[in-house]
PDB file of N, CA and C in Angstrom:
ATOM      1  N   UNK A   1       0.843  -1.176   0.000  1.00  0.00           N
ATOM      2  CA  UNK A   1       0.000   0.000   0.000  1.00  0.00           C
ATOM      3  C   UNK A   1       0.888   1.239   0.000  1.00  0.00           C
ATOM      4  N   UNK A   2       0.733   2.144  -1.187  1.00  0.00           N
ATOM      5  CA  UNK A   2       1.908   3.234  -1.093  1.00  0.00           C
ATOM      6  C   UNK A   2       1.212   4.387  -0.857  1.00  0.00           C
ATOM      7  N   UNK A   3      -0.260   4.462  -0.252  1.00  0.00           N
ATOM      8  CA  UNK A   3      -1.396   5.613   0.290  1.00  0.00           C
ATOM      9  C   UNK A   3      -0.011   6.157   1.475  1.00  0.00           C
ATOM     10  N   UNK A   4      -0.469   7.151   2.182  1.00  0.00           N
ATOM     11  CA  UNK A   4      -0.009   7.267   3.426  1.00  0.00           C
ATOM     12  C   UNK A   4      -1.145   7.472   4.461  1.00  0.00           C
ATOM     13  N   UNK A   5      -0.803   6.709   5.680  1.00  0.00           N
ATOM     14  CA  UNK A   5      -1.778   5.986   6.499  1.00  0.00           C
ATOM     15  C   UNK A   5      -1.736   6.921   7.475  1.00  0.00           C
ATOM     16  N   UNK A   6      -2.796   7.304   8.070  1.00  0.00           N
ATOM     17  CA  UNK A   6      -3.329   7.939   8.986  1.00  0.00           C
ATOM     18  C   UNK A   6      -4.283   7.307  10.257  1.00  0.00           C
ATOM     19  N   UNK A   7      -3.966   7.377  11.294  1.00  0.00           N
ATOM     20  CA  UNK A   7      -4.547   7.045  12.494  1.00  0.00           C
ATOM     21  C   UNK A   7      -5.609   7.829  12.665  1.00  0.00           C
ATOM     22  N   UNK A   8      -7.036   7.042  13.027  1.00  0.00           N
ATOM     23  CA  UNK A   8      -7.987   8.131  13.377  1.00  0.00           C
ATOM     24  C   UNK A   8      -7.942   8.249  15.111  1.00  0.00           C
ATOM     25  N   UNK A   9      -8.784   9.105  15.748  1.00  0.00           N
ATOM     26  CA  UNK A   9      -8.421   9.494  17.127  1.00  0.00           C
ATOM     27  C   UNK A   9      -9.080   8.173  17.751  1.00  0.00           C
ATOM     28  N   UNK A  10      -9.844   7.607  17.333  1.00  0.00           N
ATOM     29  CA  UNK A  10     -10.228   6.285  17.615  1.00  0.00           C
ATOM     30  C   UNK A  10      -9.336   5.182  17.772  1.00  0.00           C
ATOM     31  N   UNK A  11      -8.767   4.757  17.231  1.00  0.00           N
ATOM     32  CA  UNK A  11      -7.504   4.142  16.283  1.00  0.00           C
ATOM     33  C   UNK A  11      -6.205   4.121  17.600  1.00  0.00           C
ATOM     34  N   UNK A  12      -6.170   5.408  17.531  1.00  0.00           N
ATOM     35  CA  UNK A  12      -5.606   5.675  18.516  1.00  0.00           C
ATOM     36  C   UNK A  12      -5.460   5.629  20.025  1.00  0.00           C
ATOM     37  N   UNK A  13      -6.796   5.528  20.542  1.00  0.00           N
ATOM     38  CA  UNK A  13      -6.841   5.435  22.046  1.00  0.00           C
ATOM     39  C   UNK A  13      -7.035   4.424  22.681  1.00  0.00           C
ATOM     40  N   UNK A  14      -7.613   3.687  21.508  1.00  0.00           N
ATOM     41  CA  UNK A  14      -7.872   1.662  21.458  1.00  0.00           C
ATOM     42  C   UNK A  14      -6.234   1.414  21.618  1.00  0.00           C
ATOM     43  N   UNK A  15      -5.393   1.764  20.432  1.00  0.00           N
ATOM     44  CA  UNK A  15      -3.750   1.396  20.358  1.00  0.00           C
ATOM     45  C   UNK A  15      -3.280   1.616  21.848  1.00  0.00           C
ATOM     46  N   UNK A  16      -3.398   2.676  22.570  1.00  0.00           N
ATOM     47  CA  UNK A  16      -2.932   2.843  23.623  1.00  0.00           C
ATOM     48  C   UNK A  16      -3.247   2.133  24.813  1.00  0.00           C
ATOM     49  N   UNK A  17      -4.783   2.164  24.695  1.00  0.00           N
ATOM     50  CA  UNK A  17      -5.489   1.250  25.977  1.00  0.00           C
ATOM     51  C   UNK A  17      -4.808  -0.055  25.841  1.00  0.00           C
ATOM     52  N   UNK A  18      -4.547  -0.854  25.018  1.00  0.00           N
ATOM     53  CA  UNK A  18      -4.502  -2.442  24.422  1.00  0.00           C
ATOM     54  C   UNK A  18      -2.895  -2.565  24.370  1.00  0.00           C
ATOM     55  N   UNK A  19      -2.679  -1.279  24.232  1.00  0.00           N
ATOM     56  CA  UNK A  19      -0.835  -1.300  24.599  1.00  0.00           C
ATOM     57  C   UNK A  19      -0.323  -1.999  23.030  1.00  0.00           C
ATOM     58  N   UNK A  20      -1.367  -1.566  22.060  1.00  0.00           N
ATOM     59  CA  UNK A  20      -0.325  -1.909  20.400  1.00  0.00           C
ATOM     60  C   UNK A  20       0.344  -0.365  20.044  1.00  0.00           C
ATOM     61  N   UNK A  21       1.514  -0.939  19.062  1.00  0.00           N
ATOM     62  CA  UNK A  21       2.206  -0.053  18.839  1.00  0.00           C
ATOM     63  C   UNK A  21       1.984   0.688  17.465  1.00  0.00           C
ATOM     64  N   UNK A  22       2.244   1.256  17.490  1.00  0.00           N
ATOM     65  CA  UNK A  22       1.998   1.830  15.676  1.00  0.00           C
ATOM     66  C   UNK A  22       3.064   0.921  14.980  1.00  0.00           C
ATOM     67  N   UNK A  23       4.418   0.070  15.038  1.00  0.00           N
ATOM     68  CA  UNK A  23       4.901  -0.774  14.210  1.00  0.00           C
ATOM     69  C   UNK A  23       3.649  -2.072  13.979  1.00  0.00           C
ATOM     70  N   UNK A  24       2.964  -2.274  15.110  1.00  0.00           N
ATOM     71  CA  UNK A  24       2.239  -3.278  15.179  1.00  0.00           C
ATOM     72  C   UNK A  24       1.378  -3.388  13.829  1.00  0.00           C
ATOM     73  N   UNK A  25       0.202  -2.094  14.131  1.00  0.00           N
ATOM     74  CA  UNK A  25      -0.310  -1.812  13.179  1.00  0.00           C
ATOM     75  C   UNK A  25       0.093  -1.697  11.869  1.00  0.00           C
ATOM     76  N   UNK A  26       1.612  -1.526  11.645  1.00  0.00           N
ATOM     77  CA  UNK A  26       2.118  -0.902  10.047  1.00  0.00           C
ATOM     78  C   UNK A  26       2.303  -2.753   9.720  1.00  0.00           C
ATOM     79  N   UNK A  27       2.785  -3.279  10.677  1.00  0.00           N
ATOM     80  CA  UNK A  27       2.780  -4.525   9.709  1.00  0.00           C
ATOM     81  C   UNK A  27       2.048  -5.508   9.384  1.00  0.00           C
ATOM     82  N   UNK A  28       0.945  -5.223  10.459  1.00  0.00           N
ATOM     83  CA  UNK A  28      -0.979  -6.131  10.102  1.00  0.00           C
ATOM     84  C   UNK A  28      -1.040  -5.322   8.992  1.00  0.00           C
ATOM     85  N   UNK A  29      -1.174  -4.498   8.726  1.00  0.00           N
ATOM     86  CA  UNK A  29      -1.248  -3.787   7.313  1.00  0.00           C
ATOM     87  C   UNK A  29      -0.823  -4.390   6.270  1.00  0.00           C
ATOM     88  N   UNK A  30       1.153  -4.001   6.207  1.00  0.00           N
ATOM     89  CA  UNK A  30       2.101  -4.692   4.891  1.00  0.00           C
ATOM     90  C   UNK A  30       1.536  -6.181   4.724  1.00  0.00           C
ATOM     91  N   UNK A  31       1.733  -6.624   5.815  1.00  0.00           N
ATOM     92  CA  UNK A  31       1.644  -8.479   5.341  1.00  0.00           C
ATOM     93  C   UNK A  31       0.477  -9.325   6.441  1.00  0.00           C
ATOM     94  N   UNK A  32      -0.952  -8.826   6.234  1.00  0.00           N
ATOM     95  CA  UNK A  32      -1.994  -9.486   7.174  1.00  0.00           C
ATOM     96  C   UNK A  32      -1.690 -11.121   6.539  1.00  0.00           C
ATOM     97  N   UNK A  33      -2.212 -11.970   7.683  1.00  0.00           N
ATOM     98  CA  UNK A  33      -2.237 -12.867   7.838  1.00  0.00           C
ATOM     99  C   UNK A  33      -4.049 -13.758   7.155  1.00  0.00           C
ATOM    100  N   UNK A  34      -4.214 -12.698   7.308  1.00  0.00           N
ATOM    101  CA  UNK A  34      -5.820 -13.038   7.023  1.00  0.00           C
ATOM    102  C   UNK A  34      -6.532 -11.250   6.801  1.00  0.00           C
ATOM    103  N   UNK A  35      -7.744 -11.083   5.804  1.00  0.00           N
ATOM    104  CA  UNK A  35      -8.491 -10.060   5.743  1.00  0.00           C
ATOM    105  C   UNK A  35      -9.891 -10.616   5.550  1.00  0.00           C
ATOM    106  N   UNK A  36     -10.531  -9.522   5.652  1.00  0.00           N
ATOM    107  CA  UNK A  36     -12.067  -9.915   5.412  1.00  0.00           C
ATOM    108  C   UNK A  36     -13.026  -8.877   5.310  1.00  0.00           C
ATOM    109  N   UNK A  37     -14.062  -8.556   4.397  1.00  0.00           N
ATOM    110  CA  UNK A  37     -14.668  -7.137   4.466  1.00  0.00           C
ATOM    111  C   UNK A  37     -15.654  -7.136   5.686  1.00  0.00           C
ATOM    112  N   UNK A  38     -15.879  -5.858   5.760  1.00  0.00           N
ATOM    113  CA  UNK A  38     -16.682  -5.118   6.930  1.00  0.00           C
ATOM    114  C   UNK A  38     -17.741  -3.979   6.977  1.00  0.00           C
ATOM    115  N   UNK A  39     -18.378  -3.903   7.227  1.00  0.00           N
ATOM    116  CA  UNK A  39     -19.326  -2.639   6.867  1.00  0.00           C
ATOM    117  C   UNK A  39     -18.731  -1.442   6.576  1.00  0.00           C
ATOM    118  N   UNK A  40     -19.527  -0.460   5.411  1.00  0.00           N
ATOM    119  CA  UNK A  40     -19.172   0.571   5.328  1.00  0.00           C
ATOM    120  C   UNK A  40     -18.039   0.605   4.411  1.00  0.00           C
ATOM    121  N   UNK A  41     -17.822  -0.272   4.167  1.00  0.00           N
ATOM    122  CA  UNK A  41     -16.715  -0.714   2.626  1.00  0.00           C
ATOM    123  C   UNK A  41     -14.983  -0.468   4.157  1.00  0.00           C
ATOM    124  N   UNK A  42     -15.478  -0.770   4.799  1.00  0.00           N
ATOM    125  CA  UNK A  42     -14.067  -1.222   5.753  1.00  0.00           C
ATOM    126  C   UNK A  42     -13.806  -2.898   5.512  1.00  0.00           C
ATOM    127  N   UNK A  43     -12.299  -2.538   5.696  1.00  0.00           N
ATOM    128  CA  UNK A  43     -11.701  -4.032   5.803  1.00  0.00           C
ATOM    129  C   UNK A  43     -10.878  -4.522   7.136  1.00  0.00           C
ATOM    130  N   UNK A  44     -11.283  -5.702   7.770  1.00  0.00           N
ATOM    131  CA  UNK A  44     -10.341  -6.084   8.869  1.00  0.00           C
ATOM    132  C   UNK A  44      -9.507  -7.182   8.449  1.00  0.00           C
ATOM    133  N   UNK A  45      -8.180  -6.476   9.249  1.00  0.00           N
ATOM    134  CA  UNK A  45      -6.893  -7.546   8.969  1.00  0.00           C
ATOM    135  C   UNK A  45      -6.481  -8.030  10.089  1.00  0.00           C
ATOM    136  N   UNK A  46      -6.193  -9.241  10.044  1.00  0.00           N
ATOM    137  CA  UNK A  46      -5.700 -10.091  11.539  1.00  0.00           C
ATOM    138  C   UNK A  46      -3.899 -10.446  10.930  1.00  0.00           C
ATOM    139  N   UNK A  47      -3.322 -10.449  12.041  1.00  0.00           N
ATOM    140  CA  UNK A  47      -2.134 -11.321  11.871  1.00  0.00           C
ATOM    141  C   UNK A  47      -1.751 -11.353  13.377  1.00  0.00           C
ATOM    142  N   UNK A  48      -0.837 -12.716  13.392  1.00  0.00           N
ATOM    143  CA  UNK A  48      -0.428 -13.044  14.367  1.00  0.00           C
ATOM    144  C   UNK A  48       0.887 -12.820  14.729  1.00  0.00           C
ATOM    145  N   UNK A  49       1.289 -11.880  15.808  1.00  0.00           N
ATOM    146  CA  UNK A  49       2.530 -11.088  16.117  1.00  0.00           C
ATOM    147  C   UNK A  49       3.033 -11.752  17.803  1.00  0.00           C
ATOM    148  N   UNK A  50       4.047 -12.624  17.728  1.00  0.00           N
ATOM    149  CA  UNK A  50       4.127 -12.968  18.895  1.00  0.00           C
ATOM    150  C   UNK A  50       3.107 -14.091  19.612  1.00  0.00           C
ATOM    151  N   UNK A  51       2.265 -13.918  20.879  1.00  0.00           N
ATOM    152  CA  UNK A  51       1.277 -14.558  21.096  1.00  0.00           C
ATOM    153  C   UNK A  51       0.414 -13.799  21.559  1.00  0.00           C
ATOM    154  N   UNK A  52      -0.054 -12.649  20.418  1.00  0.00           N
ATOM    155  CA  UNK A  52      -0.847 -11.590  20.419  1.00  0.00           C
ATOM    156  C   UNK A  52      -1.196 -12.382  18.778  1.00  0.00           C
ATOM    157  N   UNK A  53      -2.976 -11.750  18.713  1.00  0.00           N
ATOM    158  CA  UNK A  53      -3.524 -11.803  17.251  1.00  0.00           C
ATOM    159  C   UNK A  53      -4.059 -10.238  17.149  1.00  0.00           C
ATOM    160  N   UNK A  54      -3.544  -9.638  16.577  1.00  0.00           N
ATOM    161  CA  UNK A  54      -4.061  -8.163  16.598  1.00  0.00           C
ATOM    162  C   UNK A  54      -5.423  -8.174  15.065  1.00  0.00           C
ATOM    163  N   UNK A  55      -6.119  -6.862  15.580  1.00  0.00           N
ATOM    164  CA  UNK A  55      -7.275  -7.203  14.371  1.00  0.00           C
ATOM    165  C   UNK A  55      -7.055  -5.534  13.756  1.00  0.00           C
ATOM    166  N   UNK A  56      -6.677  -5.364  12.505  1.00  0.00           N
ATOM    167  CA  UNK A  56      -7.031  -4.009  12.537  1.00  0.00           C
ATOM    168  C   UNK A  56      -8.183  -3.672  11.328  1.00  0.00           C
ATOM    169  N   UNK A  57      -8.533  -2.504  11.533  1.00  0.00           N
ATOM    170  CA  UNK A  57     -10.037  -2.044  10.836  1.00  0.00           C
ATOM    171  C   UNK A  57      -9.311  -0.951   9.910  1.00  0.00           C
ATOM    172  N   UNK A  58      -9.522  -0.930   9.121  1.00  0.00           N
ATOM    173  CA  UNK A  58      -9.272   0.810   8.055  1.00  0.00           C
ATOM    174  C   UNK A  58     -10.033   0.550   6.930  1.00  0.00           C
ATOM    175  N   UNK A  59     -10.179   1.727   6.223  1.00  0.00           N
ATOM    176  CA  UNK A  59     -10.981   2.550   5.176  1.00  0.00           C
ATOM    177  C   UNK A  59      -9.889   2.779   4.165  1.00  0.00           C
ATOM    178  N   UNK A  60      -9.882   2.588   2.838  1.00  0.00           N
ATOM    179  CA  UNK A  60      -9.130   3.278   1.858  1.00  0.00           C
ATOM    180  C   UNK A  60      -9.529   3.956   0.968  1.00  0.00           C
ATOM    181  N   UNK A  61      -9.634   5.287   1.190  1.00  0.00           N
ATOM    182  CA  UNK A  61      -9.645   6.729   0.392  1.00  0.00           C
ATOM    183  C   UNK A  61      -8.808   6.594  -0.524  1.00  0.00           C
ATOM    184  N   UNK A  62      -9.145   7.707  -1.407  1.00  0.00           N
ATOM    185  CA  UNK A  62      -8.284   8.236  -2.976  1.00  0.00           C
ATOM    186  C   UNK A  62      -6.823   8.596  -2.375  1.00  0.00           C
ATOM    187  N   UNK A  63      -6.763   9.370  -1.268  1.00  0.00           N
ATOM    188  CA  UNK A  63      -5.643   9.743  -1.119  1.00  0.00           C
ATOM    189  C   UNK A  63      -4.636   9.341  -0.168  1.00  0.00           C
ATOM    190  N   UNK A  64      -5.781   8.345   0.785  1.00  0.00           N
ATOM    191  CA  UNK A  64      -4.759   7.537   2.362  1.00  0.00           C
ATOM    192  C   UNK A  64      -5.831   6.783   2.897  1.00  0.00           C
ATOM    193  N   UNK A  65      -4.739   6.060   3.505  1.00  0.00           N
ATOM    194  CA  UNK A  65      -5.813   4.868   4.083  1.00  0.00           C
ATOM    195  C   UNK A  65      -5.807   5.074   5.958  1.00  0.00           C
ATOM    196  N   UNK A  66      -6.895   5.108   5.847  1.00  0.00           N
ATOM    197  CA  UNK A  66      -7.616   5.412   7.862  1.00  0.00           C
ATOM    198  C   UNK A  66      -7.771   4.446   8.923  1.00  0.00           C
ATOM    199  N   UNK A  67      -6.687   4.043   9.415  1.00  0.00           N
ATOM    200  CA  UNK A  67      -6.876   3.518  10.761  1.00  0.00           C
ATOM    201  C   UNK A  67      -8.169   3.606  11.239  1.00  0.00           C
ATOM    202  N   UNK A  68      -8.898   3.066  11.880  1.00  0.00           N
ATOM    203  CA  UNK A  68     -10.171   2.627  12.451  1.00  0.00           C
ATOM    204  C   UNK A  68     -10.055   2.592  13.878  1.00  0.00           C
ATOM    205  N   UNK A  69      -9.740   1.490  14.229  1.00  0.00           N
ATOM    206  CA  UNK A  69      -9.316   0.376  15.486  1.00  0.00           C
ATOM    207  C   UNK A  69      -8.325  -0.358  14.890  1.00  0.00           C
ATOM    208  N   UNK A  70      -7.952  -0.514  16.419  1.00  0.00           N
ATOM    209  CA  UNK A  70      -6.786  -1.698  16.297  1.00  0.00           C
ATOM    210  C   UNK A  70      -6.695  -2.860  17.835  1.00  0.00           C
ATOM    211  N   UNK A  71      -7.246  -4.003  17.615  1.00  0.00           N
ATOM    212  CA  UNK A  71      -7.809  -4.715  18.509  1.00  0.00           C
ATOM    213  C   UNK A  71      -6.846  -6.061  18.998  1.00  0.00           C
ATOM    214  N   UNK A  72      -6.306  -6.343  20.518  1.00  0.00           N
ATOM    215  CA  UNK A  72      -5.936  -7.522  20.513  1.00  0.00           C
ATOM    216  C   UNK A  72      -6.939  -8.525  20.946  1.00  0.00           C
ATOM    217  N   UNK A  73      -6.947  -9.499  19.893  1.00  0.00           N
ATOM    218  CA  UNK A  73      -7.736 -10.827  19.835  1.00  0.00           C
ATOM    219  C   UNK A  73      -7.371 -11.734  20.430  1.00  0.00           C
ATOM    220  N   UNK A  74      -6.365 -11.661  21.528  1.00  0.00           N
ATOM    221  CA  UNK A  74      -5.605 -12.548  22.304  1.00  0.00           C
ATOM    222  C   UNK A  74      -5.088 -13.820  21.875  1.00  0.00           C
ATOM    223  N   UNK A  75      -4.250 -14.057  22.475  1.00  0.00           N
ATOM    224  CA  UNK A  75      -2.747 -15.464  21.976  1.00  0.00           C
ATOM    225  C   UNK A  75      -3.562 -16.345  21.473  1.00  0.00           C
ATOM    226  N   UNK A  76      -2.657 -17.321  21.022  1.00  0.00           N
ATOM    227  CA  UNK A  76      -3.479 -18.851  20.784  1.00  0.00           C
ATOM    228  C   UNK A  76      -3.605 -19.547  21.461  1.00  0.00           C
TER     229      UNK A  76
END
């Protein structure tokens, strides 16, 4: 994805509460493990980082793609 990605304030306070990092998020992004569509023409991506499954949500606009949420789905 060569958009440039933007965190919404949402996105953001989930990342913090849940203790993910913004690398976290950049690489459920580059290389998800799994995707799947979502309302509202959103897409969620899972991958498994460690023995964390993080889920993230974004939107892709003409000009960047929008962080949503970013959720841990807990270990295996």
């Amino acid at each position: 994805m060569a958009k440039p990605i933007r965190f919404d304030r949402h996105a953001k306070r989930r990342m913090k509460w849940r203790k993910i990092s913004e690398e976290d998020v950049l690489s459920v992004v580059k290389e998800p493990d799994r995707n799947e569509q979502s309302i509202k023409g959103r897409i969620n991506l899972y991958k498994k980082l460690g023995q964390r499954y993080i889920k993230v949500t974004y939107k892709e606009y003409p000009l960047e793609i929008l962080i949503i949420s970013a959720v841990d789905k807990g270990g295996f």
